[in-house]
C-alpha atoms as a PDB file:
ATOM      1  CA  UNK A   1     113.757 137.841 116.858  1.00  0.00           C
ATOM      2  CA  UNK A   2     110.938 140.561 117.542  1.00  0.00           C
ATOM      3  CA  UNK A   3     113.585 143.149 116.375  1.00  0.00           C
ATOM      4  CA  UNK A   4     113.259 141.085 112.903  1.00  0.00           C
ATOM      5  CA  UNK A   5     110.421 141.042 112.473  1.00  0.00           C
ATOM      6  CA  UNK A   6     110.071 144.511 112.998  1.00  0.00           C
ATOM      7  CA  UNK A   7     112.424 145.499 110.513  1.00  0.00           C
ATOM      8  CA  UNK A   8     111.089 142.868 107.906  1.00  0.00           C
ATOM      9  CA  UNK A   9     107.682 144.522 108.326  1.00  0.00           C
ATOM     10  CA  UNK A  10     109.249 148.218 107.653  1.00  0.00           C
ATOM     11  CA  UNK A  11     110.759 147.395 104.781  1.00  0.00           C
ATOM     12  CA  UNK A  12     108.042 145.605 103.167  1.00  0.00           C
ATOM     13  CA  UNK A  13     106.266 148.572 103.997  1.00  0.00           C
ATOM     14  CA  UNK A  14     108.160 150.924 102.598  1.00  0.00           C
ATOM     15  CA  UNK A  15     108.687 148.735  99.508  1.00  0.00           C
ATOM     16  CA  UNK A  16     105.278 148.705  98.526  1.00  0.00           C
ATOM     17  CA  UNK A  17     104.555 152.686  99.715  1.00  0.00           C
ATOM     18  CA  UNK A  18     107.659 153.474  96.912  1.00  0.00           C
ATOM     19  CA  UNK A  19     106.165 154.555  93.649  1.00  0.00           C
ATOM     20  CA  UNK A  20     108.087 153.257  90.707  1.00  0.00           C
ATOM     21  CA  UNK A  21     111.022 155.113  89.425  1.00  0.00           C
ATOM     22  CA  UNK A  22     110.283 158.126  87.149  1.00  0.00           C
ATOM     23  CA  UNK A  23     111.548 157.711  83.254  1.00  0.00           C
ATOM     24  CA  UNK A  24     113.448 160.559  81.301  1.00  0.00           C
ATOM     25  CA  UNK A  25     114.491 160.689  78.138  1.00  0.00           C
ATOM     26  CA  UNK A  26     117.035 163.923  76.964  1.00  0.00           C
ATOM     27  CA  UNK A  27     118.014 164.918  73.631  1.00  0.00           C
ATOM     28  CA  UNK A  28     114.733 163.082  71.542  1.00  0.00           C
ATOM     29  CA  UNK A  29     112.640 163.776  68.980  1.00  0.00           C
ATOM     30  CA  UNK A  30     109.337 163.644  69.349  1.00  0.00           C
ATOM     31  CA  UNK A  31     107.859 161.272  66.191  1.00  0.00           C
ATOM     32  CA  UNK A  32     104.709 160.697  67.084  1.00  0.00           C
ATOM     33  CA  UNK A  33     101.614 162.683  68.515  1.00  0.00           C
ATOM     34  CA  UNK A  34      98.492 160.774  69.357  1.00  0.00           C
ATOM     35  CA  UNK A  35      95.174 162.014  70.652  1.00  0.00           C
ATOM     36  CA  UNK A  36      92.886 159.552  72.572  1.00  0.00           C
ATOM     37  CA  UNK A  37      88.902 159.467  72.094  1.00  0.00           C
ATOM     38  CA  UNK A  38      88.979 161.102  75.990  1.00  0.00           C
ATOM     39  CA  UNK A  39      91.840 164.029  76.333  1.00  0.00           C
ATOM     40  CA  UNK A  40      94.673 162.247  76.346  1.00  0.00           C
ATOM     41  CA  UNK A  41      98.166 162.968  74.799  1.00  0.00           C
ATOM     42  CA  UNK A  42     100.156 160.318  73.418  1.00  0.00           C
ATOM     43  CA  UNK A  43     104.135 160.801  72.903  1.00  0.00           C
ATOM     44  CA  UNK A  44     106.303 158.645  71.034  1.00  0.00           C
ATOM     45  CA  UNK A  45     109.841 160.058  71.061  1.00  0.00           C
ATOM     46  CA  UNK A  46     112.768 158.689  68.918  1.00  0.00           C
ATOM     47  CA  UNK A  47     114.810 156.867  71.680  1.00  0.00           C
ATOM     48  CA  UNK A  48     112.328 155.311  74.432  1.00  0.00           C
ATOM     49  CA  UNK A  49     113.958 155.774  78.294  1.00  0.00           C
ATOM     50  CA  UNK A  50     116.243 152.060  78.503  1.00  0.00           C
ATOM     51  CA  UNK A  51     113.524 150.504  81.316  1.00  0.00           C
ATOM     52  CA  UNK A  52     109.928 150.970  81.031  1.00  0.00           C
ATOM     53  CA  UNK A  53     107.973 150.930  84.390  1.00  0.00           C
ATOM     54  CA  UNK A  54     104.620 151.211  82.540  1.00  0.00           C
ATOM     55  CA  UNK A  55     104.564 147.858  80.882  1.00  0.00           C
ATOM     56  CA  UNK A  56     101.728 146.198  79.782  1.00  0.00           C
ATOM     57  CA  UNK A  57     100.105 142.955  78.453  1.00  0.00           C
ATOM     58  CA  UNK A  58     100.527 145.039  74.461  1.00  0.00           C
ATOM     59  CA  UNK A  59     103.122 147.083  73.776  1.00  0.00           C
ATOM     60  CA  UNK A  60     102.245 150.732  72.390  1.00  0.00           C
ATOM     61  CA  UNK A  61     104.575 152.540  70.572  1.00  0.00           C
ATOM     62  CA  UNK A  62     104.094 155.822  72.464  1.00  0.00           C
ATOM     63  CA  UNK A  63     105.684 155.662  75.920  1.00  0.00           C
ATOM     64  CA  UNK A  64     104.223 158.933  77.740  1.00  0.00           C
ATOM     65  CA  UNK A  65     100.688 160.356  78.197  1.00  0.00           C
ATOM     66  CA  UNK A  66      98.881 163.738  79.485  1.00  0.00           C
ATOM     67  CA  UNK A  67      95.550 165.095  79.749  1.00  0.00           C
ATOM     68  CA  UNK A  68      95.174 167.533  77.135  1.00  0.00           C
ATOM     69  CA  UNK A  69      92.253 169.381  78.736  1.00  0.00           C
ATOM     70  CA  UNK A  70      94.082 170.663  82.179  1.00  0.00           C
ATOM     71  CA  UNK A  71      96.527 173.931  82.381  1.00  0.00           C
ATOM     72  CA  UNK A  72      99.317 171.538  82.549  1.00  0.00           C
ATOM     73  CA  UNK A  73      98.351 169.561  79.599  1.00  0.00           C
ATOM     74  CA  UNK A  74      97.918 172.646  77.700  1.00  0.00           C
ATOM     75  CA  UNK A  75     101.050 173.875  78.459  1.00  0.00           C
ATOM     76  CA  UNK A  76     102.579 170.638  77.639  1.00  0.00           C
ATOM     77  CA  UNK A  77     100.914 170.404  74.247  1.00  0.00           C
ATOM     78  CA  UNK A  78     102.627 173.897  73.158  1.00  0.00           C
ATOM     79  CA  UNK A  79     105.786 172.480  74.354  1.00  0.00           C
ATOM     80  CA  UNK A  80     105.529 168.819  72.816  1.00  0.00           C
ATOM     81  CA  UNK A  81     103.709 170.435  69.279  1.00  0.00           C
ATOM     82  CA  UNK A  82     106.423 173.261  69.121  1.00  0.00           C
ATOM     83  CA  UNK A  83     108.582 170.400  69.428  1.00  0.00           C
ATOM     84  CA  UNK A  84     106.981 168.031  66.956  1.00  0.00           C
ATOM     85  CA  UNK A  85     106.717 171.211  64.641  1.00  0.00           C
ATOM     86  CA  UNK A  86     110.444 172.838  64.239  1.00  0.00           C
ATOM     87  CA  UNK A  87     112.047 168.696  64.546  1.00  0.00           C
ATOM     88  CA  UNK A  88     113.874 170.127  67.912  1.00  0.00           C
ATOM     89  CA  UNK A  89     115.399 167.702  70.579  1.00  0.00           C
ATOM     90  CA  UNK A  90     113.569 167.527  73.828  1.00  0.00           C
ATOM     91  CA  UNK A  91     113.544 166.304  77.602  1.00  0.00           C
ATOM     92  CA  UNK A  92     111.017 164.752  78.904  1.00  0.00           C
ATOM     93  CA  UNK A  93     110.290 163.672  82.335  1.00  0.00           C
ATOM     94  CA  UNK A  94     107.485 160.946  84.018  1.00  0.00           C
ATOM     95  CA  UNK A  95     105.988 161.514  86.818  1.00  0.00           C
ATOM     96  CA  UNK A  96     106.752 157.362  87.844  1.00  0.00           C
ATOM     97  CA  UNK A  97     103.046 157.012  87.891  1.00  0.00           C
ATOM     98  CA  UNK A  98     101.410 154.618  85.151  1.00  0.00           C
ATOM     99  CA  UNK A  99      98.104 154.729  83.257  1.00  0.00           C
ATOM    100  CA  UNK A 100      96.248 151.862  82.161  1.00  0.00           C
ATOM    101  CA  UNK A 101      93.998 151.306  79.296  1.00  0.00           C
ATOM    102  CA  UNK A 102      92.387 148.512  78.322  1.00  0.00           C
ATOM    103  CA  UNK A 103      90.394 145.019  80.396  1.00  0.00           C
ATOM    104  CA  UNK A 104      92.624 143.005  82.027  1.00  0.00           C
ATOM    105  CA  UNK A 105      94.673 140.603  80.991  1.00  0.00           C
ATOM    106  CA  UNK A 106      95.026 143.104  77.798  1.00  0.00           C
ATOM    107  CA  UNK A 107      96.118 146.502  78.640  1.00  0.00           C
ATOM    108  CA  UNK A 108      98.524 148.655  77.598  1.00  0.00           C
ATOM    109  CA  UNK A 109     100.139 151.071  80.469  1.00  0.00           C
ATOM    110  CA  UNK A 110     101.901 154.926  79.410  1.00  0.00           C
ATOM    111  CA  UNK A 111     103.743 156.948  81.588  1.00  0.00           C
ATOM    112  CA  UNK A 112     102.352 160.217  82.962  1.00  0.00           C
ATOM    113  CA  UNK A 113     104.244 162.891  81.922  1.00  0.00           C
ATOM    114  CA  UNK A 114     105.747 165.473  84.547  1.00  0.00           C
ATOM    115  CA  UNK A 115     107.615 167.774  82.362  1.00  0.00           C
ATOM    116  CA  UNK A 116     109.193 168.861  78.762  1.00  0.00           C
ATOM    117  CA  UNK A 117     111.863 170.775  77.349  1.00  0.00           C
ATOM    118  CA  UNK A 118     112.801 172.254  74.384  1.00  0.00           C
ATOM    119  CA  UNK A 119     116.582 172.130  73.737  1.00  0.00           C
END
């Protein structure tokens, strides 16, 4: 019985310690390109990934999000823009990790996003 209990306890563990599953999409169009009032990035593309992990009380029509103001985000917004710009097809990866905007019970949650790719 103390063997069960054992295990029950690791796996809860290890259940909650899992981040959620990172989103892709491959082969989209970016259609939208939304700045925030802080530095963020927001990136609707034509075919949203099937599951969203970043759901929140609203729905947004953008699905990812970056910080406009770091190296990466920089780097990123060449990408996403050059994207945007020519209508080419793109990856795009999330990092599994949400942000939230908004005062609970209304918010609206966005993916990070980990990379982008021009096809």
């Amino acid at each position: 019985m103390a063997i069960l209990r054992k295990l029950a306890v690791i796996f809860v563990a290890l259940a909650v310690a899992l981040p959620a599953a990172a989103t892709s999409v491959s082969g989209v169009k970016v259609t939208r390109i939304r700045r925030g009032t802080s530095n963020d990035v927001f990136v609707q593309v034509s075919v949203p990934p099937a599951t969203l992990d970043c759901n929140g009380t609203f729905v947004a029509s953008e699905v990812y999000v970056y910080d406009g103001d770091t190296t990466a985000g920089r780097i990123l917004d060449a990408i996403i823009l050059a994207a945007y710009s020519a209508n080419k097809t793109v990856d795009i990866t999330g990092t599994g990790t949400c942000r939230t905007y908004g005062v609970n019970p209304f918010t609206t949650r966005f993916e990070n996003v980990s990379n982008a790719v021009i096809r």
